[in-house]
Protein backbone atom coordinates (compact mmCIF):
# COMPACT_ATOMS: atom_id res chain seq x y z
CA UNK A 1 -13.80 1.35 -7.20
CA UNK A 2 -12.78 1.82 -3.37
CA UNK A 3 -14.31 -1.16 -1.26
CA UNK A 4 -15.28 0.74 2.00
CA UNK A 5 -15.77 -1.13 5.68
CA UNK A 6 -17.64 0.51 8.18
CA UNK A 7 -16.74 -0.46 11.90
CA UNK A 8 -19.75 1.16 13.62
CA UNK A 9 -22.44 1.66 14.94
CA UNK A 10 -22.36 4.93 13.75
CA UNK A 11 -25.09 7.87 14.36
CA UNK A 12 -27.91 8.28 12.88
CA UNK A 13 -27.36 11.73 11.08
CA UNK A 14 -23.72 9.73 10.13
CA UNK A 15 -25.84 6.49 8.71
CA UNK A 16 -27.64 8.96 5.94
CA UNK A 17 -24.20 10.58 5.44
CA UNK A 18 -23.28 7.02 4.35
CA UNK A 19 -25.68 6.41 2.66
CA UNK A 20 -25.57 9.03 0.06
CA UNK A 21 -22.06 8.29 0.02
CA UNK A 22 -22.47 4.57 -0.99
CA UNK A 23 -24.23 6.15 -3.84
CA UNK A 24 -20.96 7.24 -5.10
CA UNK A 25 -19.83 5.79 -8.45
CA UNK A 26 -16.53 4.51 -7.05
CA UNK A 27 -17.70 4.08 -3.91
CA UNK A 28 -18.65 0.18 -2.74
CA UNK A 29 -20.27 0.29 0.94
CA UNK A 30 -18.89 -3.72 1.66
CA UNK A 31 -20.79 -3.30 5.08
CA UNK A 32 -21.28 -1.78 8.40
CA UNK A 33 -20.31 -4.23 11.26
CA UNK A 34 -18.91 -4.29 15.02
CA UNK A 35 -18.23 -7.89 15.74
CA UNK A 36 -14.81 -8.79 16.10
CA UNK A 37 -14.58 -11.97 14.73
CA UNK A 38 -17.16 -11.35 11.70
CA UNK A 39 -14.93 -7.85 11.17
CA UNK A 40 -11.81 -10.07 10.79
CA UNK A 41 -13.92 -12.05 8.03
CA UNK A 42 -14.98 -9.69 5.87
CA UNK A 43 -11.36 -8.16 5.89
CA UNK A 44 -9.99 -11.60 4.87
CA UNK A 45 -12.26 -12.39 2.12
CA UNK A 46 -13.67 -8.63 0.47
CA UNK A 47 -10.37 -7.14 1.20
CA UNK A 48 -11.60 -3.53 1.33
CA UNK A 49 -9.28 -0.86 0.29
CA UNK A 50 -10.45 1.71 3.58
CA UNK A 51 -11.89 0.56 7.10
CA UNK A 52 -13.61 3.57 8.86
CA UNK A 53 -13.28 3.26 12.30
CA UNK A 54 -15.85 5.35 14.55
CA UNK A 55 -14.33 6.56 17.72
CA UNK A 56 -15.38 4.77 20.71
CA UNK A 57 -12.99 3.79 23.85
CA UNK A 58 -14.06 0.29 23.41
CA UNK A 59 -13.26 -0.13 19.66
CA UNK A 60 -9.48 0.72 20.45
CA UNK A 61 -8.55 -2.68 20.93
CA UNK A 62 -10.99 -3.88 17.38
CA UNK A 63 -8.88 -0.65 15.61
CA UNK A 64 -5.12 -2.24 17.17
CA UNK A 65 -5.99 -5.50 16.24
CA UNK A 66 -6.91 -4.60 12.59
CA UNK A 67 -3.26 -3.10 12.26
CA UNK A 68 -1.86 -5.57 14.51
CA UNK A 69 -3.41 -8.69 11.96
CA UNK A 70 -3.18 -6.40 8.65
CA UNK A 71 -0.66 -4.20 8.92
CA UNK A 72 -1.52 -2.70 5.31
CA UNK A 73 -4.76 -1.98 5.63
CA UNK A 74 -5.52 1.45 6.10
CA UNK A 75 -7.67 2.92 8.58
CA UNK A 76 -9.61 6.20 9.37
CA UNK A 77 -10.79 7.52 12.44
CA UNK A 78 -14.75 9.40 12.39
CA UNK A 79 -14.55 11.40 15.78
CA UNK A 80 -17.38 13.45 17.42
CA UNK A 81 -14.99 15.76 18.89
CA UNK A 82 -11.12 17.06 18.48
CA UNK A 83 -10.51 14.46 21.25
CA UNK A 84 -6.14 15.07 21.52
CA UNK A 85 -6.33 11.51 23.34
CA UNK A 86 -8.13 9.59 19.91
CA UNK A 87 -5.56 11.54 17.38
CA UNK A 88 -2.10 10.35 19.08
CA UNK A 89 -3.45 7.19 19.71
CA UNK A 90 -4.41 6.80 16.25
CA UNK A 91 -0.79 8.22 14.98
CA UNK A 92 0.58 5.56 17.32
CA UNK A 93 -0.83 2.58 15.74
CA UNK A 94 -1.08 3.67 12.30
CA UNK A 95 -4.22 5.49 11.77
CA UNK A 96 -3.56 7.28 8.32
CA UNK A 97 -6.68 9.64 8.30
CA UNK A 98 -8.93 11.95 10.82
CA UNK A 99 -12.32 13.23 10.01
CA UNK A 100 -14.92 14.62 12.15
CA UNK A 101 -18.47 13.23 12.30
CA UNK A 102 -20.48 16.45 11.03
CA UNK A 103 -18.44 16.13 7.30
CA UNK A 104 -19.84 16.87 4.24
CA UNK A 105 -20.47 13.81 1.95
CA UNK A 106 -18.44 15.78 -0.38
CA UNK A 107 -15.89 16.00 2.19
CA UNK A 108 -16.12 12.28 3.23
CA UNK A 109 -15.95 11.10 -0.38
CA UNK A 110 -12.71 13.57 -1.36
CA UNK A 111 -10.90 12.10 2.51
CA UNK A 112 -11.17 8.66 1.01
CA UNK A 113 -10.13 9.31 -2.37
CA UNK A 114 -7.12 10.97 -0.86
CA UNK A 115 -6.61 8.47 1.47
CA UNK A 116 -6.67 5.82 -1.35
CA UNK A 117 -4.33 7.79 -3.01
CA UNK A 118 -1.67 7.33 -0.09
CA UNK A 119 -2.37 10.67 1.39
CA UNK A 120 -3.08 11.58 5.45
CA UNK A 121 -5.82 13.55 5.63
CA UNK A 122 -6.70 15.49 8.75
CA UNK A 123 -10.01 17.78 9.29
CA UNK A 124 -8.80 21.37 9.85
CA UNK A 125 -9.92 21.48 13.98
CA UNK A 126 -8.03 18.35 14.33
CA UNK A 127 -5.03 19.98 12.88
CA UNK A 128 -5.04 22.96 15.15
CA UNK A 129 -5.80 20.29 18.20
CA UNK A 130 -2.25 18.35 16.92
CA UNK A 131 -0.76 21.79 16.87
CA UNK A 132 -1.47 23.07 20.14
CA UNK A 133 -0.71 20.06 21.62
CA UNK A 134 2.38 19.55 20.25
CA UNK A 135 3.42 22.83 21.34
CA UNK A 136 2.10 22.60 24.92
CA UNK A 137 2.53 19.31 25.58
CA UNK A 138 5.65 16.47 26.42
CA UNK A 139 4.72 14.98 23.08
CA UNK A 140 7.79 14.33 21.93
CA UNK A 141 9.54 13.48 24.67
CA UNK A 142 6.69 11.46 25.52
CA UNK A 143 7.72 9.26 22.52
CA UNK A 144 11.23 9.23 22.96
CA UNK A 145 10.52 8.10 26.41
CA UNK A 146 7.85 5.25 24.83
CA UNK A 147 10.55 4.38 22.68
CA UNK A 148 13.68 4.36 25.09
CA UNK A 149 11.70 2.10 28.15
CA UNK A 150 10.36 0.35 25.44
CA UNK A 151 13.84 -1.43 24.78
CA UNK A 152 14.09 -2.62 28.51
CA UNK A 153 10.20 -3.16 29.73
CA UNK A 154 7.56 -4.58 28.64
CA UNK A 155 4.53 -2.29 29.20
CA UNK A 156 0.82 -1.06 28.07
CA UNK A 157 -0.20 1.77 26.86
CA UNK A 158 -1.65 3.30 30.00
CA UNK A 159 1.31 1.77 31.89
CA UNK A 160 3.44 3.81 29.44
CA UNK A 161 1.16 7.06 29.75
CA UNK A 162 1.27 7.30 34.17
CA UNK A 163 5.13 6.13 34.08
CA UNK A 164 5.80 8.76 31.76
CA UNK A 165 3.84 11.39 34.08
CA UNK A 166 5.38 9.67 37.04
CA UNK A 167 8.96 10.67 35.66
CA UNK A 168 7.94 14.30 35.04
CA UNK A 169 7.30 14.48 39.11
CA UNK A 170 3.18 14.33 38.11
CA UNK A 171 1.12 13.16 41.80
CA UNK A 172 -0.94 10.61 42.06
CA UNK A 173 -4.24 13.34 41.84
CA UNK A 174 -2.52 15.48 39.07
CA UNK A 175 -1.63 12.30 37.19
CA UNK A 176 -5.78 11.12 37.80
CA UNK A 177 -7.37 14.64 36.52
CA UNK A 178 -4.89 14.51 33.82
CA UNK A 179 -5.43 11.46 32.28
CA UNK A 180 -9.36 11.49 33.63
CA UNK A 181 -9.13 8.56 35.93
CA UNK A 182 -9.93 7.76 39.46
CA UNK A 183 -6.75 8.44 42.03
CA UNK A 184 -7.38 4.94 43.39
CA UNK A 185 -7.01 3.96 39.83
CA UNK A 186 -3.89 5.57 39.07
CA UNK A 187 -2.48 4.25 42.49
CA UNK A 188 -3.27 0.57 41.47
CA UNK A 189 -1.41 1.46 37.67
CA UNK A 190 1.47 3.20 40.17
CA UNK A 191 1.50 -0.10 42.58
CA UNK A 192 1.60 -2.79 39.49
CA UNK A 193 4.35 -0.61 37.76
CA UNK A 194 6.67 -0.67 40.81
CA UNK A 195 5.85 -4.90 40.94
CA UNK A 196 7.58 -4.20 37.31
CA UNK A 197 10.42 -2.39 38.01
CA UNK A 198 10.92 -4.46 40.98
CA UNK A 199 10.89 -1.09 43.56
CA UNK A 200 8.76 0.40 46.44
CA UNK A 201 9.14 3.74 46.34
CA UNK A 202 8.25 6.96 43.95
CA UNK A 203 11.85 7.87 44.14
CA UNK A 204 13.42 4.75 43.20
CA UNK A 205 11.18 4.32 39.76
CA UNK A 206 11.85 7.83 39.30
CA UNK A 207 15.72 7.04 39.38
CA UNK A 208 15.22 3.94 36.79
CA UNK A 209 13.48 5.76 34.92
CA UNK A 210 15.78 8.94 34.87
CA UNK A 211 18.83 6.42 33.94
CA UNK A 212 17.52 4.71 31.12
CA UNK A 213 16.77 7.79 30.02
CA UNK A 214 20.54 8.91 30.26
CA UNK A 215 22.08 5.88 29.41
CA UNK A 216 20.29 5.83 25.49
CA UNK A 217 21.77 9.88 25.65
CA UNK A 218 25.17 8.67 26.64
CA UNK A 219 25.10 5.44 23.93
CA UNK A 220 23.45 8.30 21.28
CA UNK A 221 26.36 10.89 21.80
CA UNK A 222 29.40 7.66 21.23
């Protein structure tokens, strides 16, 4: 029997998907909730097996805290769209599964099996999504270069993402439309990350950031 926690609200069309799929013989619906604190609860004393977590920028920091506070548990994003942003974010933390909102309940109940199974599951469109992106994007350099500044500073996520952009020569307005922000928001991100690095100019983060980068290359080739 797989104990499944829903972190929702989800749709309506994606409540009656649920509810055929609590139906399931080995299948047990624990609950659909969105409170933090009530969330934590039910993890702590029903322990369920699978938390499905649906998509939304403000249940990023519920989905990071769940790792963060049970690192075991495994989680599984429902998106509305092949959104590139919600799959890396989820491979960052520890999301182990990717499913689109307009499954099948046959589909829904075979993801969790697998996932209960310790298998990843993706949907196929978010597989082609990771694929082009990987191809056409700095992804992997944009995790070495997580990895390398993370040994020296102590930054978010989005502090991370516009440094990183900032490096590759990005402008304030390309770095905006990329990422979908405001410019004046990206300047304020730009003006709080030089406070960090202790600089005042483009070209001086730039150069930190270009030598940290080096230096791990030089202590990797000794």
């Amino acid at each position: 029997m797989v104990k499944l926690l829903i972190i929702g609200p989800p749709s309506i069309s994606t409540h009656k998907l649920y509810s055929r799929v609590s139906r399931e013989a080995d299948i047990n619906l624990i609950g659909i909730v969105e409170n933090e604190s009530e969330i934590k609860d039910i993890i702590s004393d029903d322990q369920p097996d699978l938390i499905l977590v649906h998509y939304a920028e403000e249940r990023l920091y519920l989905a990071e805290t769940i790792k963060n506070s049970f690192p075991e548990m495994k989680l599984m994003f429902v998106l509305s769209s092949s959104r590139k942003d919600a799959i890396f974010y989820g491979l960052k933390i520890g999301v182990v599964s990717f499913i689109l909102n307009n499954v099948t309940p046959h589909c829904l109940v075979q993801s969790i099996s697998n996932v209960c199974e310790d298998q990843h599951v993706v949907s196929g469109e978010l597989v082609r999504t990771l694929l082009v992106n990987i191809r056409t994007e700095d992804f992997f350099e944009k995790q070495l270069f997580n990895h390398k500044l993370g040994k020296h500073f102590s930054l978010s996520r989005r502090d991370n993402e516009i440094a990183f952009l900032v490096y590759k020569n990005k402008k304030n307005i390309e770095i905006a439309e990329y990422l979908k922000l405001k410019e004046k928001t990206v300047r304020d991100y730009v003006s709080k990350i030089y406070r960090k690095f202790g600089v005042r100019k483009r070209t001086e983060l730039i150069q930190i950031l270009t030598e940290i980068m080096q230096i791990e290359e030089k202590m990797l080739e000794k």
